[in-house]
C-alpha atoms as a PDB file:
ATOM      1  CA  UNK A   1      25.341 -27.937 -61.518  1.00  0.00           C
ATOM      2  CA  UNK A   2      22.909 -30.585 -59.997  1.00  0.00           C
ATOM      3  CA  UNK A   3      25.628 -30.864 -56.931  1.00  0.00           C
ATOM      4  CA  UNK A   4      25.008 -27.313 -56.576  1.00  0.00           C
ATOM      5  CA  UNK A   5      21.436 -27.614 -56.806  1.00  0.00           C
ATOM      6  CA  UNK A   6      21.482 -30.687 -54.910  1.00  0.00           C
ATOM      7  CA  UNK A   7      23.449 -28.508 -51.671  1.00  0.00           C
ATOM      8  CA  UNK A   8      21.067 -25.925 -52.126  1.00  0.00           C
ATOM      9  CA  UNK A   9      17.941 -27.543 -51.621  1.00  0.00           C
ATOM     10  CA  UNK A  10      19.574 -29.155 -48.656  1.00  0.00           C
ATOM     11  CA  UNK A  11      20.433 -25.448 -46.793  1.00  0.00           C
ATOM     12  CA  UNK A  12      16.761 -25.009 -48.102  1.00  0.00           C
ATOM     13  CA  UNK A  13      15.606 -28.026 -46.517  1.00  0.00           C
ATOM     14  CA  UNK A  14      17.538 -27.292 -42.763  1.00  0.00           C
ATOM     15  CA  UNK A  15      17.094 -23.672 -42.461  1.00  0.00           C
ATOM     16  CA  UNK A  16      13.520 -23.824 -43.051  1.00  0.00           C
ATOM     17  CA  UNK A  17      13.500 -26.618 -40.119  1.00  0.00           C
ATOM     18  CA  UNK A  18      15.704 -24.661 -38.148  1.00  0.00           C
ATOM     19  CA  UNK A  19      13.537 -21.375 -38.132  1.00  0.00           C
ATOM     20  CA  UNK A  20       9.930 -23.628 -38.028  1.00  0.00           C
ATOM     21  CA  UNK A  21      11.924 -24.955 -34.441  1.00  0.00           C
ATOM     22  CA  UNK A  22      13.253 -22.100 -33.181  1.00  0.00           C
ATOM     23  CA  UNK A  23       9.562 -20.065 -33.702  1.00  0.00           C
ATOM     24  CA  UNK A  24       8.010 -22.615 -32.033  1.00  0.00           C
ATOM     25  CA  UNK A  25      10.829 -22.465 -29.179  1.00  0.00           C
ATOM     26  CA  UNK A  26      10.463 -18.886 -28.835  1.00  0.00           C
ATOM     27  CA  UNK A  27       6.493 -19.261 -28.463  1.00  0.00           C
ATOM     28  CA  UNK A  28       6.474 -21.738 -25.808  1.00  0.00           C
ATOM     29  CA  UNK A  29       9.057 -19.753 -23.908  1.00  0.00           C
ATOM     30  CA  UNK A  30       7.305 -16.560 -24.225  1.00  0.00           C
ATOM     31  CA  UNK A  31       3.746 -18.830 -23.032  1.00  0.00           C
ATOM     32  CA  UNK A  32       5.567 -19.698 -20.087  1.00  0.00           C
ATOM     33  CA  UNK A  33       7.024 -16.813 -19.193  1.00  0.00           C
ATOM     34  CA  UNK A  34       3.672 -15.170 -19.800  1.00  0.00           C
ATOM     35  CA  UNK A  35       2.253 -17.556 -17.137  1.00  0.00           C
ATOM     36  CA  UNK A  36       4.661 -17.337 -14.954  1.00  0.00           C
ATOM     37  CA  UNK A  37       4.281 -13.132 -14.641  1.00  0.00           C
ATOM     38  CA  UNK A  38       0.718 -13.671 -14.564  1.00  0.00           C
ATOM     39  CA  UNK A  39       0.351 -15.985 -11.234  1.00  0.00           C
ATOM     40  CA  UNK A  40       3.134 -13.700  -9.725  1.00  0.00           C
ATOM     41  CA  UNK A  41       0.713 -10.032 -10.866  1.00  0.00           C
ATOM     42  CA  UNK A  42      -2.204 -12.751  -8.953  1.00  0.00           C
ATOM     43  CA  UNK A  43      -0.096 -13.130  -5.867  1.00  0.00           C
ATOM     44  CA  UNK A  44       0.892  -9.529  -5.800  1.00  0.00           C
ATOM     45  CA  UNK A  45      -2.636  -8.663  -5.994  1.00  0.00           C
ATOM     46  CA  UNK A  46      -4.021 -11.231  -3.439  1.00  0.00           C
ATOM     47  CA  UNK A  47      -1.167 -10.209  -0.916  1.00  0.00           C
ATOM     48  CA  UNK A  48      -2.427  -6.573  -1.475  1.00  0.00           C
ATOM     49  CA  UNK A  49      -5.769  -7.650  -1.037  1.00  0.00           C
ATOM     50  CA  UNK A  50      -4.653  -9.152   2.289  1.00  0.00           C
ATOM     51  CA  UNK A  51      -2.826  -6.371   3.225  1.00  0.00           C
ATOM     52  CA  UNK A  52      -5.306  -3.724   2.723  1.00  0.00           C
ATOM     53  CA  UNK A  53      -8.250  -6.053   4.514  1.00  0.00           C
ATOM     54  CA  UNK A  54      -7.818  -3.263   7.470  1.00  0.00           C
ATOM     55  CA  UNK A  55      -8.019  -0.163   5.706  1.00  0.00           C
ATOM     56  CA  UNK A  56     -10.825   2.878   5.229  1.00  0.00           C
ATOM     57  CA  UNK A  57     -10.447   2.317   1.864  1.00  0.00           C
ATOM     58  CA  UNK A  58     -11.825  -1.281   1.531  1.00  0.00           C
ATOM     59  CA  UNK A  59     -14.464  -1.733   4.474  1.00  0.00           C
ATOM     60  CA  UNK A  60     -17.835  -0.458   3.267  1.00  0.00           C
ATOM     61  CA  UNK A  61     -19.183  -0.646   7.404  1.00  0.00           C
ATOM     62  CA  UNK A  62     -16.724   1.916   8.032  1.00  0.00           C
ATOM     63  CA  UNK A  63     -17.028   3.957   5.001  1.00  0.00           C
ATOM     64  CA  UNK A  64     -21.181   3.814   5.744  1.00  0.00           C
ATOM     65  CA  UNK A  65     -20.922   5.082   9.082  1.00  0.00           C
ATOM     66  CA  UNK A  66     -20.187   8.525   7.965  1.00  0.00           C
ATOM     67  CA  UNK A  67     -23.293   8.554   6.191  1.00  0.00           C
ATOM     68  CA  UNK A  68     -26.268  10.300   7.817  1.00  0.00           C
ATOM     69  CA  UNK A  69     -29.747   8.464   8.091  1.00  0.00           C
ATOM     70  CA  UNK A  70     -30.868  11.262   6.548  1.00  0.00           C
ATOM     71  CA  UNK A  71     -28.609  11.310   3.864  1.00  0.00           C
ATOM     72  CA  UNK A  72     -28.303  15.129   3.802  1.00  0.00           C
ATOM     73  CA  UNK A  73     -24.656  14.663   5.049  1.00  0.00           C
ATOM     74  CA  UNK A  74     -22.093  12.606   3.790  1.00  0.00           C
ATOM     75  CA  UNK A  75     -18.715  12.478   4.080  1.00  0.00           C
ATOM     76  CA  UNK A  76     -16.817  10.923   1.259  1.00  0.00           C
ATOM     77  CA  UNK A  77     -13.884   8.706   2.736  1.00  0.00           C
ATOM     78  CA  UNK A  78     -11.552   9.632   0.374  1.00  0.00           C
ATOM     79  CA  UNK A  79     -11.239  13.263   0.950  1.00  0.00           C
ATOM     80  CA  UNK A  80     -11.381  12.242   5.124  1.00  0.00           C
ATOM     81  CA  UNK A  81      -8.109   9.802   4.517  1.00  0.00           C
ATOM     82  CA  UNK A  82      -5.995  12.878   3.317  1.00  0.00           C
ATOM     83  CA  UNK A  83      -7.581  15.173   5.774  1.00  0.00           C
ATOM     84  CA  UNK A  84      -7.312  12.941   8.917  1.00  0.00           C
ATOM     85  CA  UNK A  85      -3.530  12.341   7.845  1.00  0.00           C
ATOM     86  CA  UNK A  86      -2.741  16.321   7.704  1.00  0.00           C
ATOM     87  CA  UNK A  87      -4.069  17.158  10.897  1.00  0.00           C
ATOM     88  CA  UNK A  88      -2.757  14.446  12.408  1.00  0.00           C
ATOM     89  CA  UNK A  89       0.699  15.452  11.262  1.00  0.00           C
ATOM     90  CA  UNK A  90       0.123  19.033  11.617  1.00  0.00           C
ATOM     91  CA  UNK A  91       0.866  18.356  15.306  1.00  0.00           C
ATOM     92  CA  UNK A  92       4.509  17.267  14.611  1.00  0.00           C
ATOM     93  CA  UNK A  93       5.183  20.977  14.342  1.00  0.00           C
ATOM     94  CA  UNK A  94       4.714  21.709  17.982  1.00  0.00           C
ATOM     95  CA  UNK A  95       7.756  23.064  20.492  1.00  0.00           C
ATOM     96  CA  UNK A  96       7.600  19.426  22.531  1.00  0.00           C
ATOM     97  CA  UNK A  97       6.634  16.624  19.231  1.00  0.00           C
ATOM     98  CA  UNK A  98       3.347  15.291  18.511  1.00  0.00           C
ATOM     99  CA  UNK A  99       0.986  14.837  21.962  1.00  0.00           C
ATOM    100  CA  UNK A 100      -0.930  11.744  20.072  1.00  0.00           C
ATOM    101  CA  UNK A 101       2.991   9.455  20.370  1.00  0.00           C
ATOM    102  CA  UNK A 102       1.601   9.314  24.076  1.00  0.00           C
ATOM    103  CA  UNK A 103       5.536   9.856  24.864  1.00  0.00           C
ATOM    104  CA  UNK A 104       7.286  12.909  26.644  1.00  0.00           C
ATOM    105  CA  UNK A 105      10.085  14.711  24.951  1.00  0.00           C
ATOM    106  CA  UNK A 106      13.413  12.695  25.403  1.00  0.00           C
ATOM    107  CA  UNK A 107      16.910  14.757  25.183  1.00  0.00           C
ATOM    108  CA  UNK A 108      16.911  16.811  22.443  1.00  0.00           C
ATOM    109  CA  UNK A 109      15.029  15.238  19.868  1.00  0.00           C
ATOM    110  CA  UNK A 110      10.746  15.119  20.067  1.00  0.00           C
ATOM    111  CA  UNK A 111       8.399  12.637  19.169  1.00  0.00           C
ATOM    112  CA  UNK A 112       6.853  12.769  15.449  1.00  0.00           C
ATOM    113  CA  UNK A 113       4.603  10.752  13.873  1.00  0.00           C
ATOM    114  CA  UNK A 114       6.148   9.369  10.379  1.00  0.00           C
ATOM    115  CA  UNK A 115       3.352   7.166   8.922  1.00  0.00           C
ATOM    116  CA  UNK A 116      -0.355   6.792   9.156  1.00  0.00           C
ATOM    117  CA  UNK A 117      -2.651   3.855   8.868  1.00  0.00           C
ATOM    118  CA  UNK A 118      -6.091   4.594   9.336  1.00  0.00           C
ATOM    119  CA  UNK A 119      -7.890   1.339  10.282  1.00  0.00           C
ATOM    120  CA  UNK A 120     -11.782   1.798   9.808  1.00  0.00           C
ATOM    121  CA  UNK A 121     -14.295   4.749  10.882  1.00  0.00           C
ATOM    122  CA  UNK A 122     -12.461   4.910  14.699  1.00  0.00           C
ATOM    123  CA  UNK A 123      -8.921   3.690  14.587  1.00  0.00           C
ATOM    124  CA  UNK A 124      -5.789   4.782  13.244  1.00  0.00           C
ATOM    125  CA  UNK A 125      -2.198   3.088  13.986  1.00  0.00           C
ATOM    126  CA  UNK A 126       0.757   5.223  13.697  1.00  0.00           C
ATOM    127  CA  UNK A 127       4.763   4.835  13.639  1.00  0.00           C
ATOM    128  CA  UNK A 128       6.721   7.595  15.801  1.00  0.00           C
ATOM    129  CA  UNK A 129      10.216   8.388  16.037  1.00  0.00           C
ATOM    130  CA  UNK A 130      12.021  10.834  17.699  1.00  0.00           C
ATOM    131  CA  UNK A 131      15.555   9.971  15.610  1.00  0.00           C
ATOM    132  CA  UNK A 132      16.941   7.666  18.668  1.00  0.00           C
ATOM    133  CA  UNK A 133      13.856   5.619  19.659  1.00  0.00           C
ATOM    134  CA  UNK A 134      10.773   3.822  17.677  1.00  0.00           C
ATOM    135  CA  UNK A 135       7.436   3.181  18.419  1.00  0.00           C
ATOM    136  CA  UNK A 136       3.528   2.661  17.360  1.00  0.00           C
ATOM    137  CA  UNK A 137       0.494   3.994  18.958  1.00  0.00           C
ATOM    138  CA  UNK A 138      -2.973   3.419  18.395  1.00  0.00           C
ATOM    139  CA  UNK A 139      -5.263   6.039  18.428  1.00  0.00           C
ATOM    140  CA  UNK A 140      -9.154   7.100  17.959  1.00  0.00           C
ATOM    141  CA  UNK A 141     -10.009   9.460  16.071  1.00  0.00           C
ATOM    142  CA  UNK A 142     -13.488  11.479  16.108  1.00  0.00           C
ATOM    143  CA  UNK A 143     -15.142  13.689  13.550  1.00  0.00           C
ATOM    144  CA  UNK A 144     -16.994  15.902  15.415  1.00  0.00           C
ATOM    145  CA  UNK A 145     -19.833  18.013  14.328  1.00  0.00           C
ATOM    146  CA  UNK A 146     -18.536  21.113  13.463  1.00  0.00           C
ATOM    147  CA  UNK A 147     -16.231  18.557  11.472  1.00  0.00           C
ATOM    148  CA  UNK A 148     -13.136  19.174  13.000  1.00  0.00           C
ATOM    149  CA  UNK A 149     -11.162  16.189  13.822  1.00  0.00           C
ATOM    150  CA  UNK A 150     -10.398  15.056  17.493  1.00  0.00           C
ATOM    151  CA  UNK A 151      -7.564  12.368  18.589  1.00  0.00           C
ATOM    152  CA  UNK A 152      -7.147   9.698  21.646  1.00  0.00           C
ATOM    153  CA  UNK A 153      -4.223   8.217  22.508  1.00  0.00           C
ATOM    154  CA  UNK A 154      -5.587   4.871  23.339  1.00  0.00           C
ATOM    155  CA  UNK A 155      -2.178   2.310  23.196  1.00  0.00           C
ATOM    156  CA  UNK A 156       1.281   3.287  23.095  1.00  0.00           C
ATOM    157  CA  UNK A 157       4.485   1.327  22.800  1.00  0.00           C
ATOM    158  CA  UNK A 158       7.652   2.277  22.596  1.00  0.00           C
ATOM    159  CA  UNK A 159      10.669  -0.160  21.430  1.00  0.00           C
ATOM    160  CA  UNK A 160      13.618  -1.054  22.906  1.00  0.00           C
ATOM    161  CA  UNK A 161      16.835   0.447  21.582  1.00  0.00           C
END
């Protein structure tokens, strides 16, 4: 009986260590892996930052130019991103591709725009394909008082296949 006690007290004795280890284990592992997704989320978010330092969306100058000294008219940026965008594209449905690629029809296939950028309160870059060939064009854009939306082709380019 006492060996038996004796054995007992012993599994006691190293499964109680053995638990008390392996909580600790799983703590420090789940502290660094906690840090770990933390300074990549602060990375992520810096590279955004970076990303996005051209953009509407995060340069007050730009957004404050559509603001009257008045102040009786105001056009909020974020309903001008989505707007801008749409008639911008809108143009893609025409017989000979999108005038504001800068490029002719080629063969077959005509020039559409596939992704915006807009830049600030004047600018916009823009990708183009036609299927066969790739390009980018920047282009100013104009909101004009009736507030219709005007385009310029100012710089085209056009890759090699």
């Amino acid at each position: 009986m006492l060996y038996l006690f004796i054995v007992a007290l012993l599994m006691n004795v190293f499964t109680y260590m053995f638990f008390s280890k392996e909580v600790k284990f799983e703590q420090e592992r789940y502290e660094k892996t906690t840090k770990k997704l933390r300074d990549s989320i602060n990375l992520v978010e810096t590279q955004l930052i970076e990303a996005n330092y051209f953009s509407l969306e995060k340069n007050e100058n730009a957004q404050n130019y559509f603001e009257s000294g008045k102040g009786d008219k105001i056009i909020a940026y974020e309903k001008l991103i989505p707007y801008v965008t749409e008639k911008l594209l809108d143009y893609n449905a025409e017989a000979n591709g999108n005038p504001y690629t800068g490029q002719d029809k080629m063969g077959p296939n005509k020039f559409i725009i596939n992704k915006i950028k807009i830049l600030n309160h004047r600018w916009i870059i823009a990708e183009y394909s036609n299927g066969e060939f790739w390009g980018e064009v920047l282009l100013k854009y104009f909101v004009n008082t009736d507030e219709t939306i005007s385009f310029e082709v100012n710089q085209t380019m056009l890759y090699q296949k």
